[in-house]
PDB file of N, CA and C in Angstrom:
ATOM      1  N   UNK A   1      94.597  74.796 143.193  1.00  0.00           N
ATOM      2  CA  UNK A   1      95.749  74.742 142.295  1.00  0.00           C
ATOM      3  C   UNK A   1      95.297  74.328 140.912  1.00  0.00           C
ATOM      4  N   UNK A   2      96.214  75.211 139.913  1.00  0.00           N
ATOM      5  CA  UNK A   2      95.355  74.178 138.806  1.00  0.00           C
ATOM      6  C   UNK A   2      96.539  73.256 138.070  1.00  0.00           C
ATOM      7  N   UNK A   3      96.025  72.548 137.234  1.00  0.00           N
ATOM      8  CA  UNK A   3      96.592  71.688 136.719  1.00  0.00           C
ATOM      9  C   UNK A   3      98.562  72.364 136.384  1.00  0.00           C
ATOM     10  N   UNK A   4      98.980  73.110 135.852  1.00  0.00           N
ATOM     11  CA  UNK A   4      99.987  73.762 135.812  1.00  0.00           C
ATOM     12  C   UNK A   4     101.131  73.705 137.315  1.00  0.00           C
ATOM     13  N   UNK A   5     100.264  73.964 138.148  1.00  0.00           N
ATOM     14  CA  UNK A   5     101.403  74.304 139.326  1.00  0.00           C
ATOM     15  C   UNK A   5     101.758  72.928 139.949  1.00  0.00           C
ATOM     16  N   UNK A   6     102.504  72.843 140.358  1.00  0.00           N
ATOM     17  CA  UNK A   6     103.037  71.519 141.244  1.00  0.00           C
ATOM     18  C   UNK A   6     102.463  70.851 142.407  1.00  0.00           C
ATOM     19  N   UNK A   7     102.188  70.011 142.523  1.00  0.00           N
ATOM     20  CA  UNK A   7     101.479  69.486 143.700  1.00  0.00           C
ATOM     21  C   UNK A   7     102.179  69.859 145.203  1.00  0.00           C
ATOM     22  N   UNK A   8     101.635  70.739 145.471  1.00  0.00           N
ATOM     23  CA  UNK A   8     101.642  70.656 147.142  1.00  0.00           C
ATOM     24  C   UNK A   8     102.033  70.058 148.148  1.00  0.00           C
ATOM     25  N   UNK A   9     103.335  69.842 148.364  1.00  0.00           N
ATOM     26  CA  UNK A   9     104.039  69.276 149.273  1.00  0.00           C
ATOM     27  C   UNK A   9     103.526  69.178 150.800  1.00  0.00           C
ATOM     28  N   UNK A  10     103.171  68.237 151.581  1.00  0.00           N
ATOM     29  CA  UNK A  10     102.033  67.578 152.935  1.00  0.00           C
ATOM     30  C   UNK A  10     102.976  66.863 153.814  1.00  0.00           C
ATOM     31  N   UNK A  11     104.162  66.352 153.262  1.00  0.00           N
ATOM     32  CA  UNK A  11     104.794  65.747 154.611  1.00  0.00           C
ATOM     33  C   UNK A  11     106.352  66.167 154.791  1.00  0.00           C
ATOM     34  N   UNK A  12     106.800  66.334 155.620  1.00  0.00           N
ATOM     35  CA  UNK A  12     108.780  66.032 155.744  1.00  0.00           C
ATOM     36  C   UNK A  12     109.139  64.684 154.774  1.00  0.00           C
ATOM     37  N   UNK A  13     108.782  64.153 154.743  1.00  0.00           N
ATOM     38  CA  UNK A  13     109.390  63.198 153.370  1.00  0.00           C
ATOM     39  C   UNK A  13     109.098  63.890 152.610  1.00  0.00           C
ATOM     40  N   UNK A  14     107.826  64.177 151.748  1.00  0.00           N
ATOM     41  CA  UNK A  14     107.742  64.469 150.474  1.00  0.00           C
ATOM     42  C   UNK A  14     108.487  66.197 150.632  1.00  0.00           C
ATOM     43  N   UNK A  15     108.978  66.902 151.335  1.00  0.00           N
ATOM     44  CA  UNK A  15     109.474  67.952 151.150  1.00  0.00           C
ATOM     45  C   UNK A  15     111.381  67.275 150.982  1.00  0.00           C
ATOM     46  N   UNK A  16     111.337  66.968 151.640  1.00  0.00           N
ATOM     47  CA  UNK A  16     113.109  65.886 151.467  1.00  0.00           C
ATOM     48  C   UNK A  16     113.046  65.377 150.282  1.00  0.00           C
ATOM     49  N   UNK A  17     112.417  64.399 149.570  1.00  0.00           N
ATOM     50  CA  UNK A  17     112.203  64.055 148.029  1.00  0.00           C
ATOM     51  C   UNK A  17     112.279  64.942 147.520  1.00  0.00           C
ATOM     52  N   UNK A  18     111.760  66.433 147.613  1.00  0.00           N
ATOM     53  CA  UNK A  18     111.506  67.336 146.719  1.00  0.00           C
ATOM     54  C   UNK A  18     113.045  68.224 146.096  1.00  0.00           C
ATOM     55  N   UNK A  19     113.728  67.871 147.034  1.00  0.00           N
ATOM     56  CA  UNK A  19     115.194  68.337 147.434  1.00  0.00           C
ATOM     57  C   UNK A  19     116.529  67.969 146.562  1.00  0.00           C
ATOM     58  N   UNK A  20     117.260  68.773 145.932  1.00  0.00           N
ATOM     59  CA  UNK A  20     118.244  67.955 145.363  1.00  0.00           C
ATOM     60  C   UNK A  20     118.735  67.211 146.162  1.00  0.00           C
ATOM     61  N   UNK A  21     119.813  66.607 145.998  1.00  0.00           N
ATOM     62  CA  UNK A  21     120.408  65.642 147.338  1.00  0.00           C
ATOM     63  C   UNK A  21     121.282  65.942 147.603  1.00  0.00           C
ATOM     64  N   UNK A  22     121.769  67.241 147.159  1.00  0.00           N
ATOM     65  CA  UNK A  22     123.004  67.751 147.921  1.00  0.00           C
ATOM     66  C   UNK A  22     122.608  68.566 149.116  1.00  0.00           C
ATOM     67  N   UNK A  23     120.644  69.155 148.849  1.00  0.00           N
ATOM     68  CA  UNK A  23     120.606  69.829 149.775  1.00  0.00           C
ATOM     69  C   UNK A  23     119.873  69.290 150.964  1.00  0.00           C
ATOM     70  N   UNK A  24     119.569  67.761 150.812  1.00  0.00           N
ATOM     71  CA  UNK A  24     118.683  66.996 152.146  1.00  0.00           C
ATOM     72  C   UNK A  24     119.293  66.952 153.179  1.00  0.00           C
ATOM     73  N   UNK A  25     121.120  67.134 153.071  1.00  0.00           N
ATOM     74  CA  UNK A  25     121.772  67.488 154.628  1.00  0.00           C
ATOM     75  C   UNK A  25     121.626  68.434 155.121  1.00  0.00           C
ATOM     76  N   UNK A  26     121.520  69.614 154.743  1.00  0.00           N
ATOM     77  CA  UNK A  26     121.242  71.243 155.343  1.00  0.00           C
ATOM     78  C   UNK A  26     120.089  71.085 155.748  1.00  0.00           C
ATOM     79  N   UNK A  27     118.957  70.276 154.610  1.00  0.00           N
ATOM     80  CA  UNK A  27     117.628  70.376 155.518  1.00  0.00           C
ATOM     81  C   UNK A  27     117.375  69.605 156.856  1.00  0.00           C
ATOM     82  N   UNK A  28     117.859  68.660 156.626  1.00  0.00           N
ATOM     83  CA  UNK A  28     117.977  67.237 157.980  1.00  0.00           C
ATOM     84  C   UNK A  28     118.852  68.533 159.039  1.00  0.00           C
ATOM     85  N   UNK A  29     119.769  68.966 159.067  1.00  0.00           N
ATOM     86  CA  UNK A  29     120.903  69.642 159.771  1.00  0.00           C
ATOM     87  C   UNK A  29     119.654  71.005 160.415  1.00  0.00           C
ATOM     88  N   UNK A  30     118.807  71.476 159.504  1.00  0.00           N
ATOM     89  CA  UNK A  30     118.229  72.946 159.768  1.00  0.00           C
ATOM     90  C   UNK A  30     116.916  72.193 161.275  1.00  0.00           C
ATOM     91  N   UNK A  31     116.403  71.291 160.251  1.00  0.00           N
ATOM     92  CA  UNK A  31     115.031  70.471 161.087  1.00  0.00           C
ATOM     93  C   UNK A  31     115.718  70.323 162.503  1.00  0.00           C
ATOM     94  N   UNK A  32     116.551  69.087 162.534  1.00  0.00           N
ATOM     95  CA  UNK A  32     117.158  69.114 163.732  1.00  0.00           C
ATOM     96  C   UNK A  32     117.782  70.172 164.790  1.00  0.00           C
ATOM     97  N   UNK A  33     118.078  71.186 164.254  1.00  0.00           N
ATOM     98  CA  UNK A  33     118.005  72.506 165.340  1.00  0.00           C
ATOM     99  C   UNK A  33     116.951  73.849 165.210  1.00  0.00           C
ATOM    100  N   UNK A  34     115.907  72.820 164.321  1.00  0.00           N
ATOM    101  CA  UNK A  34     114.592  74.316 164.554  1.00  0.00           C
ATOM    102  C   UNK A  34     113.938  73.893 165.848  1.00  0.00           C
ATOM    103  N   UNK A  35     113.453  75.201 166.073  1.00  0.00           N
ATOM    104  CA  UNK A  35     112.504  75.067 167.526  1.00  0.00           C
ATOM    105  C   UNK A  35     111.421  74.700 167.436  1.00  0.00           C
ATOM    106  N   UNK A  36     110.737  74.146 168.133  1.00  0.00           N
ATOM    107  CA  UNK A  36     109.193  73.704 167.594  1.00  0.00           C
ATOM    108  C   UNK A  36     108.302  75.003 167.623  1.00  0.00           C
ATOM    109  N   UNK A  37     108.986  75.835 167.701  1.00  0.00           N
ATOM    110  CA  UNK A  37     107.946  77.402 167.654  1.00  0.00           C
ATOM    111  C   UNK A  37     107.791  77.717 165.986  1.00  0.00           C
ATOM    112  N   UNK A  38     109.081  77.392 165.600  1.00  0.00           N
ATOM    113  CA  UNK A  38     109.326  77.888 164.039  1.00  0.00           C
ATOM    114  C   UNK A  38     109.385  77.166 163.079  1.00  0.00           C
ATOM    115  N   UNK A  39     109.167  75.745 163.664  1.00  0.00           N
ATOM    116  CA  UNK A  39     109.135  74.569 162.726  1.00  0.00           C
ATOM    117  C   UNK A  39     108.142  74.913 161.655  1.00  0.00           C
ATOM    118  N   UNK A  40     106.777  75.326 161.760  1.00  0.00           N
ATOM    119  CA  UNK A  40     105.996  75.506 161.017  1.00  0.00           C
ATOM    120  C   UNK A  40     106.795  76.498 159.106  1.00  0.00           C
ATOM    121  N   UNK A  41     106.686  77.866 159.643  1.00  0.00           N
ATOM    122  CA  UNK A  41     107.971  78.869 158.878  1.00  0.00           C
ATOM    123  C   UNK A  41     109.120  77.863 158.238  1.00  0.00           C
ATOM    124  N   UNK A  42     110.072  77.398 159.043  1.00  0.00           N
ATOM    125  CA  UNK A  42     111.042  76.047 158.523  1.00  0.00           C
ATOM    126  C   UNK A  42     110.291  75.396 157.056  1.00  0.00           C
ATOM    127  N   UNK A  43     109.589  74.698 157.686  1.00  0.00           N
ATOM    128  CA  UNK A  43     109.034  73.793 156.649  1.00  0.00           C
ATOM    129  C   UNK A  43     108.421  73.915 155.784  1.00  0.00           C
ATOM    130  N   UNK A  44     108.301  75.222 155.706  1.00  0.00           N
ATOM    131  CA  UNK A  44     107.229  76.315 154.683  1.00  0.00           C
ATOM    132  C   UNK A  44     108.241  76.958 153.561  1.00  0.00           C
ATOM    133  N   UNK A  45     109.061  77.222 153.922  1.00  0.00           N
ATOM    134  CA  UNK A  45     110.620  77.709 153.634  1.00  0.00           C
ATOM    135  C   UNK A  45     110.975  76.526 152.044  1.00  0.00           C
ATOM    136  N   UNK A  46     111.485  75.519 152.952  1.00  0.00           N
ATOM    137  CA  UNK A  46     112.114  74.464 152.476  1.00  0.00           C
ATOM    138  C   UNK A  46     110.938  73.900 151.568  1.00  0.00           C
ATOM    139  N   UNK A  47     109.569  73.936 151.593  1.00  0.00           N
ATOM    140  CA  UNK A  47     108.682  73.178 150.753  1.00  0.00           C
ATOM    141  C   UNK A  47     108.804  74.327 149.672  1.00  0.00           C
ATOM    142  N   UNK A  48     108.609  75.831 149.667  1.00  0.00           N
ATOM    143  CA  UNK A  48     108.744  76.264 148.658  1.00  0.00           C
ATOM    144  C   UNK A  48     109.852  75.994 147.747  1.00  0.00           C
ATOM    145  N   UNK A  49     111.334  75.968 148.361  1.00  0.00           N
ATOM    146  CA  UNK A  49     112.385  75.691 147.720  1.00  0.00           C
ATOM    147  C   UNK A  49     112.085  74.080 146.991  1.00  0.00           C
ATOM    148  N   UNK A  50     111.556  73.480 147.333  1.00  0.00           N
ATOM    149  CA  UNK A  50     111.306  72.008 146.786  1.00  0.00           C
ATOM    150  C   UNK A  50     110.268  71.934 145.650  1.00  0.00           C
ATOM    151  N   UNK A  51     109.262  72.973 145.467  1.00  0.00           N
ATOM    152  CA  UNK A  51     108.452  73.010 144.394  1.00  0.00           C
ATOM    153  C   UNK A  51     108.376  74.397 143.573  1.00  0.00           C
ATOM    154  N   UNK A  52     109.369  75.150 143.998  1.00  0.00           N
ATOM    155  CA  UNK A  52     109.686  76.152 143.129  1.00  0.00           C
ATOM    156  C   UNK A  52     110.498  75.878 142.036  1.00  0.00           C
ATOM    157  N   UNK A  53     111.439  74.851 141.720  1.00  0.00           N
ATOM    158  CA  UNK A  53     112.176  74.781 140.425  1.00  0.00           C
ATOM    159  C   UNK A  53     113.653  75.656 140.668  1.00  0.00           C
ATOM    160  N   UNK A  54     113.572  76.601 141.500  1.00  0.00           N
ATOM    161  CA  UNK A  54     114.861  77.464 141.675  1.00  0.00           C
ATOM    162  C   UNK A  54     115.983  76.680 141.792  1.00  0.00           C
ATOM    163  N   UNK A  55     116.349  76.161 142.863  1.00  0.00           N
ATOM    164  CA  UNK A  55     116.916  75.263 143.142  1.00  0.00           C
ATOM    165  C   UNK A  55     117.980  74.214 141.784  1.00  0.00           C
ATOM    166  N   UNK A  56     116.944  73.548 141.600  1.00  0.00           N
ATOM    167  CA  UNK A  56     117.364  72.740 140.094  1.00  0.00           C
ATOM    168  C   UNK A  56     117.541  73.573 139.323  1.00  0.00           C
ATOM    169  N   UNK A  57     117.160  74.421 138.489  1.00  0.00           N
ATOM    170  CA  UNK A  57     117.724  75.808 138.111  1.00  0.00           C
ATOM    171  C   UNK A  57     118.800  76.408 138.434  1.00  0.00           C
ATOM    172  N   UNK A  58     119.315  76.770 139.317  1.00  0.00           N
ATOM    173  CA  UNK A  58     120.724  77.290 139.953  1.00  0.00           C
ATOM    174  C   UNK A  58     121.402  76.012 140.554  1.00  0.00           C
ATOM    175  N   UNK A  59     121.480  74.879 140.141  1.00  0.00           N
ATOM    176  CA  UNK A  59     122.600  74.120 140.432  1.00  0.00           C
ATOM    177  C   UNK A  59     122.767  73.501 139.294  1.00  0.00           C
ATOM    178  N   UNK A  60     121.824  73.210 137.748  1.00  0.00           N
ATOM    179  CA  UNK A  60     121.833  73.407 136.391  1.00  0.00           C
ATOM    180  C   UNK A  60     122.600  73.935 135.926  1.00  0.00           C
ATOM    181  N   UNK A  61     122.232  75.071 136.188  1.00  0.00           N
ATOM    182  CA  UNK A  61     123.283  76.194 134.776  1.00  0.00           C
ATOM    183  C   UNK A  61     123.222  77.571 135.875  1.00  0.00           C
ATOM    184  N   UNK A  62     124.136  77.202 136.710  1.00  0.00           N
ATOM    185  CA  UNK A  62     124.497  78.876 137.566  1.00  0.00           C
ATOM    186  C   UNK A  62     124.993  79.661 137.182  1.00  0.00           C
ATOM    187  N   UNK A  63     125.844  79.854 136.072  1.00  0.00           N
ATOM    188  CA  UNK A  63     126.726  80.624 135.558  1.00  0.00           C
ATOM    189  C   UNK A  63     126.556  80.913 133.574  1.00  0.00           C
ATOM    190  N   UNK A  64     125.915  79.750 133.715  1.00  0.00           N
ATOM    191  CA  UNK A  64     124.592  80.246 131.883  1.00  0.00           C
ATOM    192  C   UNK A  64     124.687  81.416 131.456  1.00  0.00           C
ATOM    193  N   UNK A  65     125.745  82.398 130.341  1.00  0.00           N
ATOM    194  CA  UNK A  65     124.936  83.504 130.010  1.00  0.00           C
ATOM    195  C   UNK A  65     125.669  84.729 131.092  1.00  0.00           C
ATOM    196  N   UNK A  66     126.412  84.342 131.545  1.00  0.00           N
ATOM    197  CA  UNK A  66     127.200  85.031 132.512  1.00  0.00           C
ATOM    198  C   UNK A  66     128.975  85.712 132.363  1.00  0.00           C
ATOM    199  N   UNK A  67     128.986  86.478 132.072  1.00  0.00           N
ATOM    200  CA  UNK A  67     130.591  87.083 131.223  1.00  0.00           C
ATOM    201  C   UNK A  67     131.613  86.971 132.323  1.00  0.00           C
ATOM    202  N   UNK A  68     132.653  86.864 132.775  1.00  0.00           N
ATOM    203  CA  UNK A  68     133.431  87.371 133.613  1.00  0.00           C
ATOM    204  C   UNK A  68     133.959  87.911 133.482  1.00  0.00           C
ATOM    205  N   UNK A  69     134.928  89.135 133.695  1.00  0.00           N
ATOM    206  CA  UNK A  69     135.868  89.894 133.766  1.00  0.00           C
ATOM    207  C   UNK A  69     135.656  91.219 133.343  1.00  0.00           C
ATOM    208  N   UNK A  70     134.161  91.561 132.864  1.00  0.00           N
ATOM    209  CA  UNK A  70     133.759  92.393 132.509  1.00  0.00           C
ATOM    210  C   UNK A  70     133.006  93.194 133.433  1.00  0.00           C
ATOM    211  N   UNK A  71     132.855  94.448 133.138  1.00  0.00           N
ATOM    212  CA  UNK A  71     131.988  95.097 134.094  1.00  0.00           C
ATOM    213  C   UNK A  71     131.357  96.262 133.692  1.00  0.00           C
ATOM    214  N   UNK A  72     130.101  96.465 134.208  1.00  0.00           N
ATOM    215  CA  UNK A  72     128.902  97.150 133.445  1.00  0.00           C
ATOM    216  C   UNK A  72     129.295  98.481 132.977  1.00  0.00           C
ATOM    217  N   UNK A  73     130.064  99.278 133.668  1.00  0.00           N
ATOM    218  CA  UNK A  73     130.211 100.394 132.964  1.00  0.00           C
ATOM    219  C   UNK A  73     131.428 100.459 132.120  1.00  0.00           C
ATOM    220  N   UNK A  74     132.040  99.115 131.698  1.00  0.00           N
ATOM    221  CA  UNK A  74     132.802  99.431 130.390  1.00  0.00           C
ATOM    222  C   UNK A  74     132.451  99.682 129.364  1.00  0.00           C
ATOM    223  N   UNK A  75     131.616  99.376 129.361  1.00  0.00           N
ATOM    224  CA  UNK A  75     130.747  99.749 127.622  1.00  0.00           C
ATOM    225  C   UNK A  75     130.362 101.628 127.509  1.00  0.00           C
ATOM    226  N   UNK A  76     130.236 101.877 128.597  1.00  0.00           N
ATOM    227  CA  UNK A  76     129.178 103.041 128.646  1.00  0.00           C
ATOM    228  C   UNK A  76     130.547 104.420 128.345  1.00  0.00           C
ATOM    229  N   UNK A  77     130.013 105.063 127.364  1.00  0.00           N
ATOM    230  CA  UNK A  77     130.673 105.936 127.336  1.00  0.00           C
ATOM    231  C   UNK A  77     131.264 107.424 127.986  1.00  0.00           C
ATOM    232  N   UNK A  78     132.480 107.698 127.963  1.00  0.00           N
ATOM    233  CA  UNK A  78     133.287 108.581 127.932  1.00  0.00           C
ATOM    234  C   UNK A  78     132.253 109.532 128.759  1.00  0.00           C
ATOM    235  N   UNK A  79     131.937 110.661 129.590  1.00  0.00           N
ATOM    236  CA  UNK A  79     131.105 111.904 129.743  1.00  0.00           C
ATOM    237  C   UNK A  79     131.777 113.008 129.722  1.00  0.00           C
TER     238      UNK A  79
END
């Protein structure tokens, strides 16, 4: 990794820290009914969501830059 990317998330805590806190119940809720076949995938899942930035990003500004009531082919003209 280099200096730029985010440190690498290694445990179920530090993936729960990584978490807004609205979403550590879905994860606690998901853990508790994954199978231990898929736990691995699970936790792979949820660590990306924890050091990807998406997350904090779309619960930030979800709607940023976003028109309502409009729709794409109003603009486009007449044929």
């Amino acid at each position: 990794m280099d200096a730029r990317s985010p440190r690498r998330l290694r445990t179920i805590r530090e993936i729960r820290g990584s978490l807004p806190e609205n979403q550590v119940e879905h994860f606690d809720a998901e853990l508790a009914d994954t199978d231990l076949d898929a736990l691995p995938a699970m936790l792979h899942r949820w660590a990306v969501l924890g050091t990807d930035g998406f997350l904090i990003f779309l619960l930030s500004t979800p709607f940023e830059g976003v028109e309502f009531g409009a729709r794409s082919y109003d603009e486009q003209a007449p044929n």
